[in-house]
C-alpha atoms as a PDB file:
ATOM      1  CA  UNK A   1     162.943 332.591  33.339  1.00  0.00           C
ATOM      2  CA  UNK A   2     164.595 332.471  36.916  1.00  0.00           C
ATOM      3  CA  UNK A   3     168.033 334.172  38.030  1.00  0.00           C
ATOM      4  CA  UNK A   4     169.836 330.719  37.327  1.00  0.00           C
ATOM      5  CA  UNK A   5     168.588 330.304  33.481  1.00  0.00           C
ATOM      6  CA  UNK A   6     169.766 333.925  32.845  1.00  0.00           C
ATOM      7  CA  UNK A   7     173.599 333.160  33.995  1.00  0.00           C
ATOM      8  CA  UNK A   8     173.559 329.559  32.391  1.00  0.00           C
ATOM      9  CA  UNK A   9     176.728 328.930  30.063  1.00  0.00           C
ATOM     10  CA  UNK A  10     177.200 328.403  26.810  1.00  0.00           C
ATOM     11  CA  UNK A  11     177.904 325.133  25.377  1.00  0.00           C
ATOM     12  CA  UNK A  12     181.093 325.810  25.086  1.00  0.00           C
ATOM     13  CA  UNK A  13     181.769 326.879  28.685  1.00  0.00           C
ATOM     14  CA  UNK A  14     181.501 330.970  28.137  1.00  0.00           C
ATOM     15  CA  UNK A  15     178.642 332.308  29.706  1.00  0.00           C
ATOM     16  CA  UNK A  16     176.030 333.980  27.872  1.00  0.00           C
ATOM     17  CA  UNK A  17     175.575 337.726  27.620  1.00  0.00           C
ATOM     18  CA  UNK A  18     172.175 339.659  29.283  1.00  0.00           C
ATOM     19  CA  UNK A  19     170.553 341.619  27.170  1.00  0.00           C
ATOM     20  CA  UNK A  20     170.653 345.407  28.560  1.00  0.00           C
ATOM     21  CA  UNK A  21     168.323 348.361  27.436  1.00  0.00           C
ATOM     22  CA  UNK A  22     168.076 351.518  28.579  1.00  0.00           C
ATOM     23  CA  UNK A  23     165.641 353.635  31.238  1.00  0.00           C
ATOM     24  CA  UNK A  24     163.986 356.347  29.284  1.00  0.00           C
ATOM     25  CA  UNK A  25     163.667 358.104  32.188  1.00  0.00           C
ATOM     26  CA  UNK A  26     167.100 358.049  34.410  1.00  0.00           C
ATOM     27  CA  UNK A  27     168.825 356.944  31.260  1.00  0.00           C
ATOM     28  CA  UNK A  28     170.948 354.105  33.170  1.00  0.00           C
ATOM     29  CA  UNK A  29     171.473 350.723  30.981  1.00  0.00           C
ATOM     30  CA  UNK A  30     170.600 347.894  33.175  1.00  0.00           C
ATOM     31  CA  UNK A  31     169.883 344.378  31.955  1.00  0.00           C
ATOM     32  CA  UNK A  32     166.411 343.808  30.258  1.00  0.00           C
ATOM     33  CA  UNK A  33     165.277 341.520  33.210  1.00  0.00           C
ATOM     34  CA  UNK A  34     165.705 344.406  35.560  1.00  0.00           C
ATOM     35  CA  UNK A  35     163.136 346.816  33.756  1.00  0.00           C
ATOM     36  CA  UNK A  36     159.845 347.291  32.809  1.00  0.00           C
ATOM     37  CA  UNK A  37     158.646 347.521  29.298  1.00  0.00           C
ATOM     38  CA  UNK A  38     155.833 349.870  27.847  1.00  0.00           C
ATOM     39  CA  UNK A  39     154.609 348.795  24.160  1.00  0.00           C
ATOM     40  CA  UNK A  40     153.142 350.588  21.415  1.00  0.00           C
ATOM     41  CA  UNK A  41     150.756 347.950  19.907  1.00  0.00           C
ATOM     42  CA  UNK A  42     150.070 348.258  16.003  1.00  0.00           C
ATOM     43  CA  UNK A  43     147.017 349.602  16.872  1.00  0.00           C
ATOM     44  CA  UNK A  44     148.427 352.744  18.780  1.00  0.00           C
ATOM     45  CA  UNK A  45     147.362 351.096  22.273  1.00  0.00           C
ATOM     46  CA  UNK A  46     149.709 351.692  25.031  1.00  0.00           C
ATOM     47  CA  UNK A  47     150.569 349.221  27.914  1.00  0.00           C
ATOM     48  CA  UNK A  48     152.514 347.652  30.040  1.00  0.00           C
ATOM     49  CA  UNK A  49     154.080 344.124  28.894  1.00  0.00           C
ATOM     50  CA  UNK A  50     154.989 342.582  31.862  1.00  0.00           C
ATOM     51  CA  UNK A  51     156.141 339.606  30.003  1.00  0.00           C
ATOM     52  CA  UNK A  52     158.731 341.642  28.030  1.00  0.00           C
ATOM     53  CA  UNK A  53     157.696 339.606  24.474  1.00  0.00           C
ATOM     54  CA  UNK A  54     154.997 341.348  23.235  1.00  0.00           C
ATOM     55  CA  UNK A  55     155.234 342.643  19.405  1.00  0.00           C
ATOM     56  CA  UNK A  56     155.359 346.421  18.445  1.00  0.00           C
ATOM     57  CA  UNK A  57     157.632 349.447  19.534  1.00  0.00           C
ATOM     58  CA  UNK A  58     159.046 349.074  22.974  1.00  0.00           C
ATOM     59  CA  UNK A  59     160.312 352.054  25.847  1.00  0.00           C
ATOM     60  CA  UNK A  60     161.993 350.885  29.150  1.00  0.00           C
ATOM     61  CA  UNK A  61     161.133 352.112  32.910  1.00  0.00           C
ATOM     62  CA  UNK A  62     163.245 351.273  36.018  1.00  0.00           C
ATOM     63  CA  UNK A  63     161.183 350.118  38.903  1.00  0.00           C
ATOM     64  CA  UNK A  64     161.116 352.620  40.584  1.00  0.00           C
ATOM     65  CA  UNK A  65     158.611 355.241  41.015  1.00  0.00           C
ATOM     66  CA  UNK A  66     160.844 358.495  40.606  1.00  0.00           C
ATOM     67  CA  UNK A  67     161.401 357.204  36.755  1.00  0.00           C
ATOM     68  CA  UNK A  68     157.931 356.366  36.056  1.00  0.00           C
ATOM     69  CA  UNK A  69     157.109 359.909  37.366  1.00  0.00           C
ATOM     70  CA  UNK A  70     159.818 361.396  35.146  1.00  0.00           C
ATOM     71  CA  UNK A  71     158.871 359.081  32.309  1.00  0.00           C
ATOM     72  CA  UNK A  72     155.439 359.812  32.244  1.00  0.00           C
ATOM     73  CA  UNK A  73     155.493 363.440  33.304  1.00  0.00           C
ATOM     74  CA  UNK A  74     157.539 364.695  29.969  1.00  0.00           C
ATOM     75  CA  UNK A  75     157.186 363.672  26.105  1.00  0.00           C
ATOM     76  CA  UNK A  76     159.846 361.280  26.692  1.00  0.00           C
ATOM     77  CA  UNK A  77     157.690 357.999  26.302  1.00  0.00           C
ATOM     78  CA  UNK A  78     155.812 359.494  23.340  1.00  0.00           C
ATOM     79  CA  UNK A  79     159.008 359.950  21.670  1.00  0.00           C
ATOM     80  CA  UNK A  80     160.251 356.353  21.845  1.00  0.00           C
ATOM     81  CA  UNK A  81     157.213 354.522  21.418  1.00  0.00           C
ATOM     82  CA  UNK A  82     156.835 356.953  18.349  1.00  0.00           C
ATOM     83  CA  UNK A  83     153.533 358.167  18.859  1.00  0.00           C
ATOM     84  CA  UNK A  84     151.709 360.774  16.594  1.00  0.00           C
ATOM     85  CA  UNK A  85     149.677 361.777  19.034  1.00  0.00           C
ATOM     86  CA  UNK A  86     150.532 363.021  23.028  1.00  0.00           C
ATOM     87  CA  UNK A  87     149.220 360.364  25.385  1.00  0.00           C
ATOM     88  CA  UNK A  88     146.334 361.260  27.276  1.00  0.00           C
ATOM     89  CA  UNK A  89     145.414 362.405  31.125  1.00  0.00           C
ATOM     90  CA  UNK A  90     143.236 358.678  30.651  1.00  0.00           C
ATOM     91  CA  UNK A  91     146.289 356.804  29.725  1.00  0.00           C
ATOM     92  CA  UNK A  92     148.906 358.421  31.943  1.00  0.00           C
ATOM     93  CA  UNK A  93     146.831 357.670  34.724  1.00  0.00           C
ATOM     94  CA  UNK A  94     145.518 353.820  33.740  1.00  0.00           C
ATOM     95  CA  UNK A  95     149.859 353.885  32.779  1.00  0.00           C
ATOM     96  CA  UNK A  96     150.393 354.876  36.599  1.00  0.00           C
ATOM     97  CA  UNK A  97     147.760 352.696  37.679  1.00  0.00           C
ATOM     98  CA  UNK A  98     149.194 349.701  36.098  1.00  0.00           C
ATOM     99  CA  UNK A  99     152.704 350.430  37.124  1.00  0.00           C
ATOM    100  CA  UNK A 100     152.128 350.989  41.091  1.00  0.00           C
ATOM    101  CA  UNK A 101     150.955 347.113  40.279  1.00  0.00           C
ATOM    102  CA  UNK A 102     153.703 346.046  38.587  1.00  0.00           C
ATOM    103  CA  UNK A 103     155.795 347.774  40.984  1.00  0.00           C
ATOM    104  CA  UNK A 104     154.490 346.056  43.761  1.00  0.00           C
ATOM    105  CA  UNK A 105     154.822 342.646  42.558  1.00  0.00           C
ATOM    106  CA  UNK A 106     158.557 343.131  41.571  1.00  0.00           C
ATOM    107  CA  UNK A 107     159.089 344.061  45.019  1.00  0.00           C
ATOM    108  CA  UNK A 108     157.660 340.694  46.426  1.00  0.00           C
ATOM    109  CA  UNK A 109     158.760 338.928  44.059  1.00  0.00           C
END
């Protein structure tokens, strides 16, 4: 979806709204578009959904690194993607991994 689709009005003239979420870490509400998503699969897996669409329980990063250092420094993400369990040094770091990634793209792109 590009910049132009998101602002496109309504049949009847009003333009549409933008979904907003919030950052888990900095806890600023910016529109969906402008975050990243992390999602709790329904078989406990945790990852990055860089299309936004994916099913299970959702938690929002800014891109920027100081919130994904916040976010996945405390027990902030395990406590909105409901997790039983603490996330692991494994996934924290594959998390980071996949996020300097994602971070870079958004930047190019």
């Amino acid at each position: 979806m590009t910049a132009a689709t998101r602002a496109r009005p309504h049949r009847d003239g009003r333009t549409r709204r933008k979904p907003q979420r919030t950052c888990i870490a900095c806890r600023q509400t910016r529109a969906k578009h402008e975050l990243v998503r992390i999602v709790r699969d329904t078989a406990g897996a945790v990852a990055i959904d860089t299309t936004g669409k994916r099913s299970g329980r959702g938690a929002y990063l800014c891109a920027d690194a100081g919130c994904w250092e916040r976010g996945l420094r405390g027990n902030a993400l395990e406590h909105r993607l409901l997790l039983e369990s603490p996330l692991s040094r494994e996934d924290r770091g594959r998390l980071s991994g996949e996020a300097e990634r994602v971070l870079l793209e958004r930047r190019k792109g």
